[in-house]
Protein backbone atom coordinates (compact mmCIF):
# COMPACT_ATOMS: atom_id res chain seq x y z
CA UNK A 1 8.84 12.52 25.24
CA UNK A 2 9.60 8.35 25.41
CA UNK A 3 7.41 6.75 22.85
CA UNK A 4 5.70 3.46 22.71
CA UNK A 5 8.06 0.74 20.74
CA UNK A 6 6.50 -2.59 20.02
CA UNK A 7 8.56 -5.40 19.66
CA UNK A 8 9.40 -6.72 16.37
CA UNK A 9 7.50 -9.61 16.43
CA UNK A 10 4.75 -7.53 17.61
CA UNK A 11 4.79 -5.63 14.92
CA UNK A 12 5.26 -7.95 12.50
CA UNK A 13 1.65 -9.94 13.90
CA UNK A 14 -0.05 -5.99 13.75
CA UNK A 15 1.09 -5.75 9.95
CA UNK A 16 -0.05 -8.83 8.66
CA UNK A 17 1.23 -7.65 5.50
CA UNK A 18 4.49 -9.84 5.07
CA UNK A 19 7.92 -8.94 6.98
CA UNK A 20 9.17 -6.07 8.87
CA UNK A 21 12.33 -4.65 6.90
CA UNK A 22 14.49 -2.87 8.85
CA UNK A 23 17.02 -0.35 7.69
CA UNK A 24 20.41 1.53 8.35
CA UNK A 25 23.14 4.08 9.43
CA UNK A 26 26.20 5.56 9.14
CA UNK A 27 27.62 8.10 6.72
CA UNK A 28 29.79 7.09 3.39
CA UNK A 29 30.79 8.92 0.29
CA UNK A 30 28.84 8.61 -2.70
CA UNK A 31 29.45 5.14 -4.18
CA UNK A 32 32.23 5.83 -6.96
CA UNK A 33 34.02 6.77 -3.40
CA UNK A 34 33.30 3.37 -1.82
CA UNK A 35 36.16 1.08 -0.52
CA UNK A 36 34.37 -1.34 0.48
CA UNK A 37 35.76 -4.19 -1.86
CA UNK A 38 38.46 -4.51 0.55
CA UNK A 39 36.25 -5.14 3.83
CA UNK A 40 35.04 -8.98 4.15
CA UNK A 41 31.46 -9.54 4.63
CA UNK A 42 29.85 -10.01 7.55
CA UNK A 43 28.45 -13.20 6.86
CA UNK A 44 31.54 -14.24 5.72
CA UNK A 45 33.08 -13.02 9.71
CA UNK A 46 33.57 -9.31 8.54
CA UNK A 47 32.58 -6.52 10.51
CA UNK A 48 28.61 -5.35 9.68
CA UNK A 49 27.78 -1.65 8.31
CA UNK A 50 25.12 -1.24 11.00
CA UNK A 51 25.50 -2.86 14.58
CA UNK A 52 23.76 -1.88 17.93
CA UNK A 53 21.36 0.82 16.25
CA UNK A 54 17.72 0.99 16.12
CA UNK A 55 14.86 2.40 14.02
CA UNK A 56 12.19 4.75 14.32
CA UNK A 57 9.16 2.62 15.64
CA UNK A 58 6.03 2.22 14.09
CA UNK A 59 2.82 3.03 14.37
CA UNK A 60 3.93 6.09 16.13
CA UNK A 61 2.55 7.60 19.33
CA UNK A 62 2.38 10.55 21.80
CA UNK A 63 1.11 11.76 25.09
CA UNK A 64 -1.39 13.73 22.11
CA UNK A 65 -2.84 10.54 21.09
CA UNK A 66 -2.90 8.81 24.13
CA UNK A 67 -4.86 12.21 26.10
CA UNK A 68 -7.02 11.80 22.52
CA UNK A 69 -8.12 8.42 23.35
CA UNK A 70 -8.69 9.30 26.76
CA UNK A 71 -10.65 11.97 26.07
CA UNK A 72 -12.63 9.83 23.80
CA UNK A 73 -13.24 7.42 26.57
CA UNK A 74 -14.24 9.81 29.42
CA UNK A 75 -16.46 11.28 27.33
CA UNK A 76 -18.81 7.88 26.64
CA UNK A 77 -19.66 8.96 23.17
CA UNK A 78 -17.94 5.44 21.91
CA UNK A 79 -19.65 5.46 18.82
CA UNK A 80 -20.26 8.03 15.45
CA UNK A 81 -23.84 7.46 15.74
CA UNK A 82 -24.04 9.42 19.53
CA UNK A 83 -22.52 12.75 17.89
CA UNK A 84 -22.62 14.78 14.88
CA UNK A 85 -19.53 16.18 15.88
CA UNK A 86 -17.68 13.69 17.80
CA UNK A 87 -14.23 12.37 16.57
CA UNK A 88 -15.44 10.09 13.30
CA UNK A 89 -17.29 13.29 11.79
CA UNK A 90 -14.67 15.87 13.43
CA UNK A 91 -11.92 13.38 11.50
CA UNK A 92 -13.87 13.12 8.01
CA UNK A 93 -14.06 16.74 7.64
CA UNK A 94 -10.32 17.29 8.58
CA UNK A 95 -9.13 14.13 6.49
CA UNK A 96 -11.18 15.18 3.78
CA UNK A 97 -8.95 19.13 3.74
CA UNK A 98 -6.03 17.22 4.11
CA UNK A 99 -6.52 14.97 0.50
CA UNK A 100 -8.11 18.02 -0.96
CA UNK A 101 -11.86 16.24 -1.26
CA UNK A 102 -15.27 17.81 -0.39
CA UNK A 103 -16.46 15.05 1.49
CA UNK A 104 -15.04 12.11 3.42
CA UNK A 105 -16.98 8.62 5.00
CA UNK A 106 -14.47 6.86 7.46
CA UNK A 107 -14.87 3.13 7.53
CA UNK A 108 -13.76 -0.04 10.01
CA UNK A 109 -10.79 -0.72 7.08
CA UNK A 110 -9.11 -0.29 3.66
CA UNK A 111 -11.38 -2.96 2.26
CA UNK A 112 -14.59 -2.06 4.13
CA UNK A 113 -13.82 1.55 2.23
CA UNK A 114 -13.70 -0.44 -1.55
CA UNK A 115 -16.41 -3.37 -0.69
CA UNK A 116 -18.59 0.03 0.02
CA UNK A 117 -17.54 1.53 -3.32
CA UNK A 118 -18.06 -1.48 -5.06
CA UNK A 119 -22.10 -1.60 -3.52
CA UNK A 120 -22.59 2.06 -3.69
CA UNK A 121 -21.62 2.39 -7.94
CA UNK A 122 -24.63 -0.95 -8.15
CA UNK A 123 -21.58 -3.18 -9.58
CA UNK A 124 -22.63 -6.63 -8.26
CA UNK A 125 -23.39 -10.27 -9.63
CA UNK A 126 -22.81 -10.64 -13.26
CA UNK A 127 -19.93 -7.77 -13.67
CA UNK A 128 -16.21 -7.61 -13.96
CA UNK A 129 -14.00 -5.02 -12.21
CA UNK A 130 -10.56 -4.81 -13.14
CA UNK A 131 -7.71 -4.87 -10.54
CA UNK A 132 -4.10 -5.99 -9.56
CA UNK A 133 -2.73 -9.19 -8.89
CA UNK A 134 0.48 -7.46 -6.85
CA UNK A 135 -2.09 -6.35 -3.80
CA UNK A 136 -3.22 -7.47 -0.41
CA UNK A 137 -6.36 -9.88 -0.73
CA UNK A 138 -8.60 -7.32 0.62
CA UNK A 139 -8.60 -5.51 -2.67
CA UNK A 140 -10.20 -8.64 -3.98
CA UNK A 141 -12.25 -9.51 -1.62
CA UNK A 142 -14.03 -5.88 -1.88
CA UNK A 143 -14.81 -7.20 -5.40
CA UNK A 144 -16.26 -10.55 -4.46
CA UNK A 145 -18.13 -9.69 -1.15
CA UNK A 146 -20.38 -8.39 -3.77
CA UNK A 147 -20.22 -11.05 -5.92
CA UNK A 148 -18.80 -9.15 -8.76
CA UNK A 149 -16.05 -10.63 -10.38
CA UNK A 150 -12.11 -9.45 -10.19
CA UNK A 151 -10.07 -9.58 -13.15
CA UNK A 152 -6.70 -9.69 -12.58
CA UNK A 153 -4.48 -7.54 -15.23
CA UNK A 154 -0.40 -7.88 -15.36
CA UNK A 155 2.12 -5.48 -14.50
CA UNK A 156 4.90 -2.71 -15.38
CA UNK A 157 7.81 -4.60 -14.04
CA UNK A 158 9.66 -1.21 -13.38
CA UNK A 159 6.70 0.61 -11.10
CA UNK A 160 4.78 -2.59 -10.25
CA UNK A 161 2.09 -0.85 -11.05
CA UNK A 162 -0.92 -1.69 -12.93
CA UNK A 163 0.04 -1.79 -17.02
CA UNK A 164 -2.48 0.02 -18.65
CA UNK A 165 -2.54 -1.06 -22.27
CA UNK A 166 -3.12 -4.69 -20.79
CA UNK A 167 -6.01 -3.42 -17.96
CA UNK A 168 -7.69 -2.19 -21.63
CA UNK A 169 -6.98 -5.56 -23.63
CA UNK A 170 -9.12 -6.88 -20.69
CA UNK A 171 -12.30 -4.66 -20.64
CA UNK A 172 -14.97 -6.78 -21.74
CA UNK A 173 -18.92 -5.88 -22.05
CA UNK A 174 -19.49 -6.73 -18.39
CA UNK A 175 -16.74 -4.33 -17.13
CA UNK A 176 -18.23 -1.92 -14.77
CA UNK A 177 -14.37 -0.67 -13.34
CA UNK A 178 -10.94 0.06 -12.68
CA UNK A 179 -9.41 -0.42 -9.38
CA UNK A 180 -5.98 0.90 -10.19
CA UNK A 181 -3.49 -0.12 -6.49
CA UNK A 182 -1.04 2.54 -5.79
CA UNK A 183 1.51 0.40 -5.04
CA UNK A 184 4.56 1.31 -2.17
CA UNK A 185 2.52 4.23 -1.87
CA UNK A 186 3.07 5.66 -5.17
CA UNK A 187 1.12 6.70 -8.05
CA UNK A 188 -0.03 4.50 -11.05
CA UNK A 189 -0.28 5.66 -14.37
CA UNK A 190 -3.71 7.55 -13.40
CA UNK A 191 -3.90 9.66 -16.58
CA UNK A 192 -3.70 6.78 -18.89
CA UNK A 193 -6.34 5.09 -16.42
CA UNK A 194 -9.12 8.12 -16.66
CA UNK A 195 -8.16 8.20 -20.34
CA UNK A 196 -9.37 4.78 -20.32
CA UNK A 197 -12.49 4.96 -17.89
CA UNK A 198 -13.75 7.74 -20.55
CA UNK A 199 -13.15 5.99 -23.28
CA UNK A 200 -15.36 2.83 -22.44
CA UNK A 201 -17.33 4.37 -20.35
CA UNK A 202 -16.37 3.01 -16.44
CA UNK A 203 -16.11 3.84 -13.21
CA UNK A 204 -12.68 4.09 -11.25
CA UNK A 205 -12.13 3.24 -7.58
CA UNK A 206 -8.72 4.22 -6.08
CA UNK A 207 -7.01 1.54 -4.38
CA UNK A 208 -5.48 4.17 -2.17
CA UNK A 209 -4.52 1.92 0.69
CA UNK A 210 -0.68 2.88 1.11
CA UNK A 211 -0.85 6.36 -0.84
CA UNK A 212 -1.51 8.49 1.85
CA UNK A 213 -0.91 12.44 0.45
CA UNK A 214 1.10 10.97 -2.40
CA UNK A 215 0.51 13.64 -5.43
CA UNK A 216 -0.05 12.89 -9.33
CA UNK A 217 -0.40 16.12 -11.27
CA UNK A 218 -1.02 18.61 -8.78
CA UNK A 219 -3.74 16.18 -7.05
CA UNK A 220 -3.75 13.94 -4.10
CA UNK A 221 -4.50 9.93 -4.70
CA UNK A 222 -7.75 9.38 -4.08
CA UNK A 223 -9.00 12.27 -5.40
CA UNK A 224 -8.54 11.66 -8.98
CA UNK A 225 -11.06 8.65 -10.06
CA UNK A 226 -14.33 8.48 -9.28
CA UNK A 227 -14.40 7.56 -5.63
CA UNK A 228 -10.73 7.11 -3.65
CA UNK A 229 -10.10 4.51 -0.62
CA UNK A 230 -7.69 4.75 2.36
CA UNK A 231 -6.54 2.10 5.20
CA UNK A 232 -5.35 2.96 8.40
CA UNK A 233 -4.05 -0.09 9.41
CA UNK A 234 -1.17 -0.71 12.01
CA UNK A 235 1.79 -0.37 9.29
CA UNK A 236 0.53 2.22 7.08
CA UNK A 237 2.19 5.93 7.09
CA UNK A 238 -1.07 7.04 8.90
CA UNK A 239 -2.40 4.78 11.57
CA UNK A 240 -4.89 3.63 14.37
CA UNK A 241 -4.96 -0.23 14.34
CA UNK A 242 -7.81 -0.51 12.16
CA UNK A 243 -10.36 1.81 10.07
CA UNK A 244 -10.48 3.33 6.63
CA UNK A 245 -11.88 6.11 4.88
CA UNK A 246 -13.79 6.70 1.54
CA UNK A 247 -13.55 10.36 0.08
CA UNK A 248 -15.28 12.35 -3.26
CA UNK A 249 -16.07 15.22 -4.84
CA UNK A 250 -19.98 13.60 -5.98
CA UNK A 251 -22.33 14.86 -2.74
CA UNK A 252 -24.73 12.22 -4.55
CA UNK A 253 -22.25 9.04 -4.44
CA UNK A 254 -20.75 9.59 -1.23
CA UNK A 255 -23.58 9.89 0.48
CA UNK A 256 -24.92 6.79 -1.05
CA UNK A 257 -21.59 5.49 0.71
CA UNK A 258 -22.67 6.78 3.39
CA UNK A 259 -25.71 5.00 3.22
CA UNK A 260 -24.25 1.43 2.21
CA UNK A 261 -21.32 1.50 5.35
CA UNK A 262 -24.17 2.19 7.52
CA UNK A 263 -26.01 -1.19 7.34
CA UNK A 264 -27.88 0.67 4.67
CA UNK A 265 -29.53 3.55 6.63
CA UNK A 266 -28.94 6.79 5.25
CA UNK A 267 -28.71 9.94 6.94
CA UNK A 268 -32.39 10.85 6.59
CA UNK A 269 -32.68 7.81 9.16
CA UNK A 270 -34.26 5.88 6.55
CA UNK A 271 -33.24 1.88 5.88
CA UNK A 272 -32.83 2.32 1.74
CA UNK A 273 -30.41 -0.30 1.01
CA UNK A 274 -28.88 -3.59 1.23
CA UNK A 275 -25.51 -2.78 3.53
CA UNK A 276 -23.15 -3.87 5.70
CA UNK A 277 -22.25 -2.28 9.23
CA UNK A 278 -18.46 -0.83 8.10
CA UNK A 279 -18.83 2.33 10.54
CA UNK A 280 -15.40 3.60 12.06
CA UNK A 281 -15.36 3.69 15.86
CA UNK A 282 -14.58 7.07 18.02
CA UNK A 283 -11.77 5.45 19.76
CA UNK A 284 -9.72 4.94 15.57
CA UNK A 285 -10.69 8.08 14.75
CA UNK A 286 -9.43 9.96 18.49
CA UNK A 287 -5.76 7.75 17.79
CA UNK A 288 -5.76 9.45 14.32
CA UNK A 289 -6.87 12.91 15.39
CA UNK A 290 -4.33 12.62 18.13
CA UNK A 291 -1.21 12.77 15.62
CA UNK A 292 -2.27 15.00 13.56
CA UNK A 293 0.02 18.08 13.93
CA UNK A 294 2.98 15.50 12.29
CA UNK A 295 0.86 14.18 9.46
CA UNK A 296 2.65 16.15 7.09
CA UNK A 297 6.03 16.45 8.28
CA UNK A 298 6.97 12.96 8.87
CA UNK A 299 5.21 12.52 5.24
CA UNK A 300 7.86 15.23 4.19
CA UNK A 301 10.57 13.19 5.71
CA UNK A 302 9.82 10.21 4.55
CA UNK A 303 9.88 11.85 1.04
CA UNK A 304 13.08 13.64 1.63
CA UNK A 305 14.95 10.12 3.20
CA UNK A 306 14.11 8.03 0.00
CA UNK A 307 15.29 10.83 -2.59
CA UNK A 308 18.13 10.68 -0.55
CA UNK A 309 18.55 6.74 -0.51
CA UNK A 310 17.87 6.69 -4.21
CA UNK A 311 20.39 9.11 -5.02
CA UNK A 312 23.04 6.72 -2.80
CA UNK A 313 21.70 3.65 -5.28
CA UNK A 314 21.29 5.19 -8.78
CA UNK A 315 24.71 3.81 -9.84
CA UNK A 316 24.42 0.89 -8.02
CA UNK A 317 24.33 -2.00 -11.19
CA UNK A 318 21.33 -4.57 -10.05
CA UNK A 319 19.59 -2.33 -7.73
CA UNK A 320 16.41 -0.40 -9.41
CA UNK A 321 14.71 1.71 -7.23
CA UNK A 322 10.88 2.06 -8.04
CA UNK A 323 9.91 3.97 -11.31
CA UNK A 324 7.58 7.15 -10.96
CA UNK A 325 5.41 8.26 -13.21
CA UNK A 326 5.74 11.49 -15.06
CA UNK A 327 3.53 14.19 -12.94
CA UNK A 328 4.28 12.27 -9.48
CA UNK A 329 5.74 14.81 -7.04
CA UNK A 330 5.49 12.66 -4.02
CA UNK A 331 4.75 8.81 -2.53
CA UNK A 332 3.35 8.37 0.45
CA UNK A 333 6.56 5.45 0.79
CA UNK A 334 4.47 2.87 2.92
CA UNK A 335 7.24 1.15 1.41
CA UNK A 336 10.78 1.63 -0.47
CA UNK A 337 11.26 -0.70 -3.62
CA UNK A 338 13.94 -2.05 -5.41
CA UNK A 339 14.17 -4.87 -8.04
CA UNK A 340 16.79 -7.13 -7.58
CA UNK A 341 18.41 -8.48 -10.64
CA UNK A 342 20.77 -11.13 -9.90
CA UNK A 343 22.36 -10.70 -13.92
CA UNK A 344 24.71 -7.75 -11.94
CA UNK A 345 25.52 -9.95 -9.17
CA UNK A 346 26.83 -12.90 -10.61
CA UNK A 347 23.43 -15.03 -11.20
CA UNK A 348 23.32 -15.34 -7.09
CA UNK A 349 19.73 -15.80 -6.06
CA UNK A 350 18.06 -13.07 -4.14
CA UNK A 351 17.85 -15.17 -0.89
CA UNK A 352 21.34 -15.24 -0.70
CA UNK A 353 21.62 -11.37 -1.34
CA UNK A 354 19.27 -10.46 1.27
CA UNK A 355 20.82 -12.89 3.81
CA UNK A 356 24.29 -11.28 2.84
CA UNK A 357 23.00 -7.72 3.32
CA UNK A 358 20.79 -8.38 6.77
CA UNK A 359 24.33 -9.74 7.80
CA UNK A 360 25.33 -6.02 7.69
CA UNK A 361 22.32 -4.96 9.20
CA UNK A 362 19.78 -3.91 7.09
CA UNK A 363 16.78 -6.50 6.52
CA UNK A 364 15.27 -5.87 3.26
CA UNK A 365 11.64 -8.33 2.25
CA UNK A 366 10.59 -9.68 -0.79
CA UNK A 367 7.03 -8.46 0.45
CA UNK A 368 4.68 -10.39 -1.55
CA UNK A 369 5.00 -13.95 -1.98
CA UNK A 370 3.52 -14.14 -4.74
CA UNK A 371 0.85 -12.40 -6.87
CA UNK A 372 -3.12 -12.92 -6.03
CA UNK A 373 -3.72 -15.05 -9.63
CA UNK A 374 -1.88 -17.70 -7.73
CA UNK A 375 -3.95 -18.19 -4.55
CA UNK A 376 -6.60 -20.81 -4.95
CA UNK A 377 -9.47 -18.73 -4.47
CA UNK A 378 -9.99 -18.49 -8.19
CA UNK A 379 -10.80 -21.99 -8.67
CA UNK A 380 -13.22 -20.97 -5.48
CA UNK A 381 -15.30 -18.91 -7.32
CA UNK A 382 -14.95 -20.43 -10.45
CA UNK A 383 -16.88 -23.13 -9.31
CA UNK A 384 -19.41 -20.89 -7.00
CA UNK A 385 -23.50 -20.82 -8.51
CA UNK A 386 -23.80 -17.42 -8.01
CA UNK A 387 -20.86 -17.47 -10.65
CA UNK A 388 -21.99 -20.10 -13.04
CA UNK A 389 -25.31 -18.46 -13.11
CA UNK A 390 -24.19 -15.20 -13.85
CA UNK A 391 -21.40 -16.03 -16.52
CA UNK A 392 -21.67 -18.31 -19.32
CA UNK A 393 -19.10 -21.33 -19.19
CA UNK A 394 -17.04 -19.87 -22.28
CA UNK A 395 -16.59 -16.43 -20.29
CA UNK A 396 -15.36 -18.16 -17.34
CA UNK A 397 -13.05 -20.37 -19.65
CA UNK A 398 -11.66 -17.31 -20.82
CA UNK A 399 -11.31 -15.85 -17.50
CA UNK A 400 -9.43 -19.23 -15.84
CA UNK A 401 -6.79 -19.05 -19.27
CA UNK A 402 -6.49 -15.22 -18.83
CA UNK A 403 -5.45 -15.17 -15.13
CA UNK A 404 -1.35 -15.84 -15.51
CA UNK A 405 0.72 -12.76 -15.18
CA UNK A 406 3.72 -13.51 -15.80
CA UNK A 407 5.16 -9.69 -14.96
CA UNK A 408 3.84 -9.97 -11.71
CA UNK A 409 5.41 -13.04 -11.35
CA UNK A 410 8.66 -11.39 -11.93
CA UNK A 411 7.74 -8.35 -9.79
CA UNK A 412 7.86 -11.10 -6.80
CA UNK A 413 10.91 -12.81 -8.11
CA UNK A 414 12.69 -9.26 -8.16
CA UNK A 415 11.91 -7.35 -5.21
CA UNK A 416 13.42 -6.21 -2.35
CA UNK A 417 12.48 -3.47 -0.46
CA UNK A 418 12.67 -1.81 2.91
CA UNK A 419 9.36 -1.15 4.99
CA UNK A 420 9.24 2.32 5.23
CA UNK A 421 6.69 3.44 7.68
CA UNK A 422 8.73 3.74 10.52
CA UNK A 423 12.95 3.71 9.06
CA UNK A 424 12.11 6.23 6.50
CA UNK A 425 11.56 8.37 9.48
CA UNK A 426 15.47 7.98 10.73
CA UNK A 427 18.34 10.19 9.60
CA UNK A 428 20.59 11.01 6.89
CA UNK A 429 23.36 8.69 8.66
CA UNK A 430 20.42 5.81 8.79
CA UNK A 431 19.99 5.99 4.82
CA UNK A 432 23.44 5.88 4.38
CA UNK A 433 23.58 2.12 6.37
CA UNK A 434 21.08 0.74 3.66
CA UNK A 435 23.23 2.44 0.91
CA UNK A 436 26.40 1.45 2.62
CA UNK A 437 25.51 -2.10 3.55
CA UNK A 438 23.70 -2.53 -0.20
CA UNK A 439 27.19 -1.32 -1.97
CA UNK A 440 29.07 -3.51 0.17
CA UNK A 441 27.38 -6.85 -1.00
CA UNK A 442 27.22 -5.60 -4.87
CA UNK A 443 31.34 -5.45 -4.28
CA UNK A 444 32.19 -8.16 -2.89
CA UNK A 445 29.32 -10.16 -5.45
CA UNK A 446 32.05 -12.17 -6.49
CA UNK A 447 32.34 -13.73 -3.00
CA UNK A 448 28.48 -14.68 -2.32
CA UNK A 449 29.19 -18.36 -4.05
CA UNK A 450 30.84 -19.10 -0.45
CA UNK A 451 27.53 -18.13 1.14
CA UNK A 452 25.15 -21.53 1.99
């Protein structure tokens, strides 16, 4: 069956999440095996590792999701509210099996799903929440759309994940929180994280945006803090445009959830609360239902394509694949991540490496430009009443000489990775075009002075 293929500029616009990395193919020895020091690079006028080929597409679609969303549309029940079993509730119940929760609420996005955490747990004006600065804003903006405030804690430069020893040397007596980000789709540190939570006494909100049936110790993401968030955006490994999802094991807190996404009507049909309107539409939820029977498997592949790509790099001086944590057993791989360190290829900036290995046919993205402590919404808020009321000027002193993070900083300095959605989906032969094209440029390093 032909699928759907979006252009890459098209996809690009959809992702909104910084560029589209393609990837590679073509099979090579292991890397002590390589000859490739003898073959001239293609941006010097060699010949490239990968020409003429293309990549899985992403989001991915069938005649099954298409004759979903028809379905959905013939049948004029356009919105969750018209059915208690129509495709939002049929979808919550089935996402909810899938993570391994007892109850799901699916949302109009990733952030909707945290902003309704953040209201449902009463964390609001006059409280901290601690997060990442290595994130999409929306993490963030969960945090301030209700006025609470986000502090921004540095990073593990190996996983790029939340450091926990410097999330607690943050805590302070208005910390409510933990949003811990799993990162490229794979776990943080989530034991030393609970450890933490118990110890002072807060509430944690998975960041679960791009960890879609990633496990930590036997349990999904998401199901391991307090409450666990999802997006479904365009480029994530599960996908209908838009829409999110909020799941829990507390009947009590999700439905207050509940409550909150539903411009604060609960299910009793009563208006309790202060809320926004975050409900997921039937047509998002029909798209998702639609490619369901490959959930799993193309999460298995994904999984099965970067063990193998790692395995290709793990002697490959200057290339660090992305550290797990001990008890992960799977990522989700929304992305695969490498640091760059330039010390193993001759001090050559890692512009000039990634031109020098797109050359050959694989595009690999520094992904974020740089980390959120940077963007000029803190002075924003900084300067906001509801902010100055809440805080006294010393604690928001403290806050404005706490934000740098410098291990962030050189998170973005150092990466390069491959957006994994779709290419993680191609074949042994493709893995072995990033390997191949990667090993190239780290042996002919010596000749990427010439490059302008």
């Amino acid at each position: 069956m032909a699928k759907h293929h979006l252009t890459r500029r098209q996809f690009i616009a959809a992702a909104s999440a910084g560029p589209l990395a393609s990837v590679a193919s073509k099979s090579i020895p292991a890397y002590g095996n390589m000859t490739n020091k003898t073959k001239k690079l293609a941006i010097l006028g060699g010949e490239p590792v990968r020409k003429n080929k293309s990549w899985p597409q992403w989001p991915y679609w069938d005649e099954k999701v298409v004759d979903s969303v028809v379905k959905t549309t013939k049948s004029r029940v356009w919105c969750r509210i018209q059915s208690r079993t129509g495709t939002v509730p049929t979808f919550e119940k089935k996402y909810a099996d899938l993570i391994g929760a007892k109850y799901c609420v699916a949302v109009g996005s990733g952030t909707q799903a945290l902003h309704t955490c953040v209201e449902a747990l009463g964390i609001g004006p006059g409280d901290e929440i601690i997060t990442s600065p290595y994130t999409d804003p929306g993490t963030i903006a969960s945090i301030l759309s209700a006025r609470a405030l986000p502090v921004l804690a540095d990073l593990d430069t190996e996983s790029y994940q939340l450091d926990p020893d410097d999330v607690e040397r943050r805590i302070t007596e208005y910390t409510k929180a933990i949003m811990p980000v799993h990162m490229m789709g794979q776990p943080c540190h989530m034991e030393r994280f609970m450890q933490i939570a118990k110890k002072h006494n807060l509430k944690v909100i998975e960041d679960a945006a791009q960890g879609h049936l990633s496990e930590y110790q036997g349990k999904k993401l998401g199901t391991i803090g307090d409450l666990g968030c999802f997006s479904f955006q365009s480029s994530k490994t599960i996908a209908c445009g838009e829409g999110g999802a909020i799941v829990g094991d507390d009947e009590e807190l999700m439905d207050k959830c509940y409550t909150v996404q539903n411009h604060g009507t609960s299910r009793r049909g009563r208006t309790e609360v202060a809320g926004p309107k975050y409900r997921m539409n039937e047509f998002e939820a029909a798209a998702l239902l639609g490619q369901w029977p490959g959930i799993v498997e193309r999460f298995k592949r994904r999984n099965e394509n970067a063990a193998y790509l790692t395995m290709r790099l793990k002697d490959v001086p200057g290339i660090r694949p992305q550290k797990w944590y001990e008890g992960t057993t799977s990522g989700s791989y929304y992305l695969y991540a490498t640091s760059y360190l330039k010390e193993h290829f001759n001090g050559v900036p890692r512009d000039t490496f990634l031109k020098a290995v797109a050359a050959e046919g694989v595009s690999l993205s520094p992904y974020i430009k740089n980390g959120l402590h940077r963007e000029p919404w803190v002075e924003h808020i900084l300067k906001q009443p509801v902010y100055t009321k809440m805080f006294s000027a010393r604690r928001l002193r403290e806050y404005r000489e706490q934000v740098p993070c410098p291990r962030c900083d050189q998170v973005c300095e150092e990466m390069a990775m491959i957006w994994a959605s779709g290419p993680l989906l191609g074949t042994k032969e493709d893995m072995d075009d990033v390997a191949d094209a990667i090993i190239k440029v780290y042996e002919n390093r010596d000749k990427l002075a010439r490059v302008s």
